[in-house]
Every structure is written in C-alpha cells, then in structure tokens.
C-alpha atoms as a PDB file:
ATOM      1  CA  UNK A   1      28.046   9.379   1.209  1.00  0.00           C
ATOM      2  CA  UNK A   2      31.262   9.563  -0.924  1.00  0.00           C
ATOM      3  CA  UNK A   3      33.199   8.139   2.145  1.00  0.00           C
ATOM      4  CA  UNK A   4      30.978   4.907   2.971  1.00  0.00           C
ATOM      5  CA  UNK A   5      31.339   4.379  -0.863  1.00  0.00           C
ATOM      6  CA  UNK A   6      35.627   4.579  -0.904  1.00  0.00           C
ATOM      7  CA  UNK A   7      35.334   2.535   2.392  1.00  0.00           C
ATOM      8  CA  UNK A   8      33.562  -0.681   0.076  1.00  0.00           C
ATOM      9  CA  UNK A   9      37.069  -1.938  -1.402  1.00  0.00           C
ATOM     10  CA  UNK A  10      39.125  -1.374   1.581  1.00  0.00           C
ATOM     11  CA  UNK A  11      36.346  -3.627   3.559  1.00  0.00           C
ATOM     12  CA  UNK A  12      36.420  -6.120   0.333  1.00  0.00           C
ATOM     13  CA  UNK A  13      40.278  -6.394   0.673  1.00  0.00           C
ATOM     14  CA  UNK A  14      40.417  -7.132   4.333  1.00  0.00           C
ATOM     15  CA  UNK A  15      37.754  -9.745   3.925  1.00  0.00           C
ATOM     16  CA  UNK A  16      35.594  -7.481   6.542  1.00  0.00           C
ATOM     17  CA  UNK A  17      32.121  -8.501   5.213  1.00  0.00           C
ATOM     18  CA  UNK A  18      30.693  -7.739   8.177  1.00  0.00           C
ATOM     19  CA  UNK A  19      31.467  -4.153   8.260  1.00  0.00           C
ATOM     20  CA  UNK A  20      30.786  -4.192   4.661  1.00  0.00           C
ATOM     21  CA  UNK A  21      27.359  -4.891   4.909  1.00  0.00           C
ATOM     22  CA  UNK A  22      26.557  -2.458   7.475  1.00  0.00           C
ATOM     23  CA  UNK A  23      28.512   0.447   5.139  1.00  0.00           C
ATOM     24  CA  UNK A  24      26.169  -0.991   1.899  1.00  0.00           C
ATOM     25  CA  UNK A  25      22.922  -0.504   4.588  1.00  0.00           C
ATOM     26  CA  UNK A  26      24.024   3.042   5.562  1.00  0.00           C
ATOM     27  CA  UNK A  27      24.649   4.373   2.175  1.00  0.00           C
ATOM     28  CA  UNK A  28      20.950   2.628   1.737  1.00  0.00           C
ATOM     29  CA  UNK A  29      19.747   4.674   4.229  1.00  0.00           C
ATOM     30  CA  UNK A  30      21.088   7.943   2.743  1.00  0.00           C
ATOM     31  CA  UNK A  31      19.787   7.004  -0.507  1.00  0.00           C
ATOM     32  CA  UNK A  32      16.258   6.843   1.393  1.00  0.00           C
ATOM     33  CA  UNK A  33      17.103   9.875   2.484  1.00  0.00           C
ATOM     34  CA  UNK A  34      17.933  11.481  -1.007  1.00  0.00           C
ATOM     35  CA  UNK A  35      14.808   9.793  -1.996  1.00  0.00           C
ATOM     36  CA  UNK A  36      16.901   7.543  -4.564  1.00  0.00           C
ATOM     37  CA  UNK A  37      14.808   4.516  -3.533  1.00  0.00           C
ATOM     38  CA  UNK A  38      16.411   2.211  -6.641  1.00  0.00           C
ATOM     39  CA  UNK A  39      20.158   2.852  -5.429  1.00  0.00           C
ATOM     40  CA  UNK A  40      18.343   2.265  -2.055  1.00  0.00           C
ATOM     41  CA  UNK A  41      17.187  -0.783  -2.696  1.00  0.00           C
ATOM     42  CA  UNK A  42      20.525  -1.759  -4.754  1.00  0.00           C
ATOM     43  CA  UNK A  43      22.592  -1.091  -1.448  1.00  0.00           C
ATOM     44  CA  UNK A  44      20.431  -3.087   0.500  1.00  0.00           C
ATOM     45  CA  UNK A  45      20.002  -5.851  -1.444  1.00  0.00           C
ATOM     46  CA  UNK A  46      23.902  -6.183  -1.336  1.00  0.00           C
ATOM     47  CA  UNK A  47      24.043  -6.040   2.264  1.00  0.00           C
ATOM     48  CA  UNK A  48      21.417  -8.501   2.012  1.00  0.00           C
ATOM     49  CA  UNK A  49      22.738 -10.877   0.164  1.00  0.00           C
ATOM     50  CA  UNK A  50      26.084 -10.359   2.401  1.00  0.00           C
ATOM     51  CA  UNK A  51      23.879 -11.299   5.472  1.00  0.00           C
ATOM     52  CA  UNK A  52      23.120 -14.711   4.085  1.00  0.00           C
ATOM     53  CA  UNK A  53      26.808 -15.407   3.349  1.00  0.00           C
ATOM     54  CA  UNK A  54      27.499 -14.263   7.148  1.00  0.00           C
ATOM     55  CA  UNK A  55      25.155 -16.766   8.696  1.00  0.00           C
ATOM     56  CA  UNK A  56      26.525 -19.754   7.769  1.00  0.00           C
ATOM     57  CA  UNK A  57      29.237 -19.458   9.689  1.00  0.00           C
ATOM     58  CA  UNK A  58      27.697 -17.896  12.523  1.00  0.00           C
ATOM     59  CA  UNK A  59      27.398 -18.853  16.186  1.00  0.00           C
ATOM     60  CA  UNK A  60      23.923 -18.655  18.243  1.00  0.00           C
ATOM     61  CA  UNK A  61      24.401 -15.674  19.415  1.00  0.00           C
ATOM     62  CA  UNK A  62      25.909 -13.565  16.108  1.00  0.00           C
ATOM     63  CA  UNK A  63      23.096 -15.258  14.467  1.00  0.00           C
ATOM     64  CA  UNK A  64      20.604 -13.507  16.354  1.00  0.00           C
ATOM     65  CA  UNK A  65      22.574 -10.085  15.677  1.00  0.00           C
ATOM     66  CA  UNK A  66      22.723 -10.742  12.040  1.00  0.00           C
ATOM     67  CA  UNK A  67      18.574 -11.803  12.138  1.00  0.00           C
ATOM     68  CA  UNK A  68      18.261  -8.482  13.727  1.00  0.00           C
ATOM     69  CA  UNK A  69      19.965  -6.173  11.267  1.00  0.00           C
ATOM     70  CA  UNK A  70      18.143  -8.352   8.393  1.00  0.00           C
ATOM     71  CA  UNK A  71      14.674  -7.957   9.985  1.00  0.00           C
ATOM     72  CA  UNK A  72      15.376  -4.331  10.026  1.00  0.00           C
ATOM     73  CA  UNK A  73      17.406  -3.630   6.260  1.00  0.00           C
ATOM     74  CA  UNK A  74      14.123  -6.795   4.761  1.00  0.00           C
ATOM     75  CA  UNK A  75      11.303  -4.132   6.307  1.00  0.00           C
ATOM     76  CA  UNK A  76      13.084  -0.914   4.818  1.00  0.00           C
ATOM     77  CA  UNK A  77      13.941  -2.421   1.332  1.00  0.00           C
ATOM     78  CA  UNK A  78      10.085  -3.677   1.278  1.00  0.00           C
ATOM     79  CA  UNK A  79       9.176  -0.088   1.890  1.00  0.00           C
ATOM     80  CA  UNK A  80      11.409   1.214  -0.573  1.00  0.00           C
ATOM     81  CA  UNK A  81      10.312  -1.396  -3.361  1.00  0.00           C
ATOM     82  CA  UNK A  82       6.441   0.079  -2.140  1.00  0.00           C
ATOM     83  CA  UNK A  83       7.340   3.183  -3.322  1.00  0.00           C
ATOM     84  CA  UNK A  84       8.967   2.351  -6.471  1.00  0.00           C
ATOM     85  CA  UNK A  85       5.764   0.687  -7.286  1.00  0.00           C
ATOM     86  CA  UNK A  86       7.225  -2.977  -7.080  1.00  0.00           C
ATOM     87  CA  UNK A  87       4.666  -4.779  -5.057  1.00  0.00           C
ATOM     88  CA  UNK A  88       5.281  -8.139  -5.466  1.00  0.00           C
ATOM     89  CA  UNK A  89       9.061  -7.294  -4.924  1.00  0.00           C
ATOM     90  CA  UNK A  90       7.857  -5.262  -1.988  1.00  0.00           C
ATOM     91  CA  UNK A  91       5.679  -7.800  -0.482  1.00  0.00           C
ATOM     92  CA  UNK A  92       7.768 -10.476  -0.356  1.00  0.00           C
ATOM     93  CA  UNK A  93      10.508  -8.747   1.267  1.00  0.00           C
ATOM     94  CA  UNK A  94       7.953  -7.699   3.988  1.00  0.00           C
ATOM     95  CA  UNK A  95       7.815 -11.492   4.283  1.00  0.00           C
ATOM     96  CA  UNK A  96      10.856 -12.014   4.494  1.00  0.00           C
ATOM     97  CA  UNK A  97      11.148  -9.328   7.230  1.00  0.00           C
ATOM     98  CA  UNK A  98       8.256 -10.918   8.938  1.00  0.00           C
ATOM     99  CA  UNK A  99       9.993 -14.251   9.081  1.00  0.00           C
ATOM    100  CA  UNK A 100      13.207 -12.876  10.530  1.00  0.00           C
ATOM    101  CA  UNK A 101      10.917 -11.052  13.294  1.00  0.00           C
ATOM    102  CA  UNK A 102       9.659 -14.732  14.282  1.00  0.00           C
ATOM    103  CA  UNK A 103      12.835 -15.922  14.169  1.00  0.00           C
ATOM    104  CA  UNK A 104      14.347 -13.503  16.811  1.00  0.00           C
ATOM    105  CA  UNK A 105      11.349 -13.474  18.670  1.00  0.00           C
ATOM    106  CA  UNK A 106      10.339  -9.641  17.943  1.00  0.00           C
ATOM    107  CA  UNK A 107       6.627 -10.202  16.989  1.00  0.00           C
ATOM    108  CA  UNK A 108       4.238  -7.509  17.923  1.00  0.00           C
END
C-alpha cells in the first residue's frame, strides 16, 4: 500500500496520469480490502475524476479502454458508497457505471 502511495508524486511529476489513475484505483482496491470503504471511495473518486480528464484527448480506441476501467472503478465505488450507507451517492454511481456499460457495449 505504502508503495502505490510514494509512486502518486513521481506519476504527478512526469505528467503520467494515466498510470496515476490506475495506482489511485489499486490502492482503492486495497482499501476495499482493509474494509476502509471512505479512503476507498476517496481513491476512486480521484482516479475517477482523472478518467474524465483522460478522455478528452483520447482516440476511439483508448476511449473504449478508459470506458472500460470507468465501468469497472463507477460499479465498485457504487458498492462501496452502499456500504457506507450513502445511497443516493451509491446509486448514482451505479448509473453512471450502467451508462459506461452501454457505452462499450458490455450490457448483460
């Protein structure tokens, strides 16, 4: 945990959001883990927010990649906001996780 946490500046300073918002969802997922679901959720919702700045810019195809990860982080963060007892929080991010679903096609 203490590693992905001293690798968040050195990704900062070499502009490497990408890899930045994938170290933010892994120390979410070891906060699940811990069950810490509000530093979770905090973690995610960085890497979240870093996912909107990334598709701006991004072609077709890294678009779909970055839809993908967000689907995934949007349904775990709803689950963790669930069990912190923040449904309306919780429910819209399964929303939002539902939209990114129809977006890369992965409705079931």
């Amino acid at each position: 945990m203490e590693s992905f946490k001293a690798a968040i500046p050195y990704l900062e300073a070499s502009n490497n959001i990408g890899a930045q918002a994938l170290t933010l969802a892994a120390i979410g997922e070891v906060q699940i883990k811990l069950k810490q679901d509000g530093r979770a959720v905090e973690a995610f919702q960085q890497a979240l927010d870093i996912s909107e700045h990334l598709l701006k810019n991004a072609s077709e195809e890294d678009t779909l990649t970055i839809l993908r990860h967000r689907e995934k982080l949007s349904f775990i963060t709803a689950q963790a906001y669930e069990r912190l007892g923040s449904l309306s929080q919780s429910v819209s991010t399964y929303l939002a996780a539902a939209a990114d679903s129809r977006k890369t096609g992965n409705v079931q």
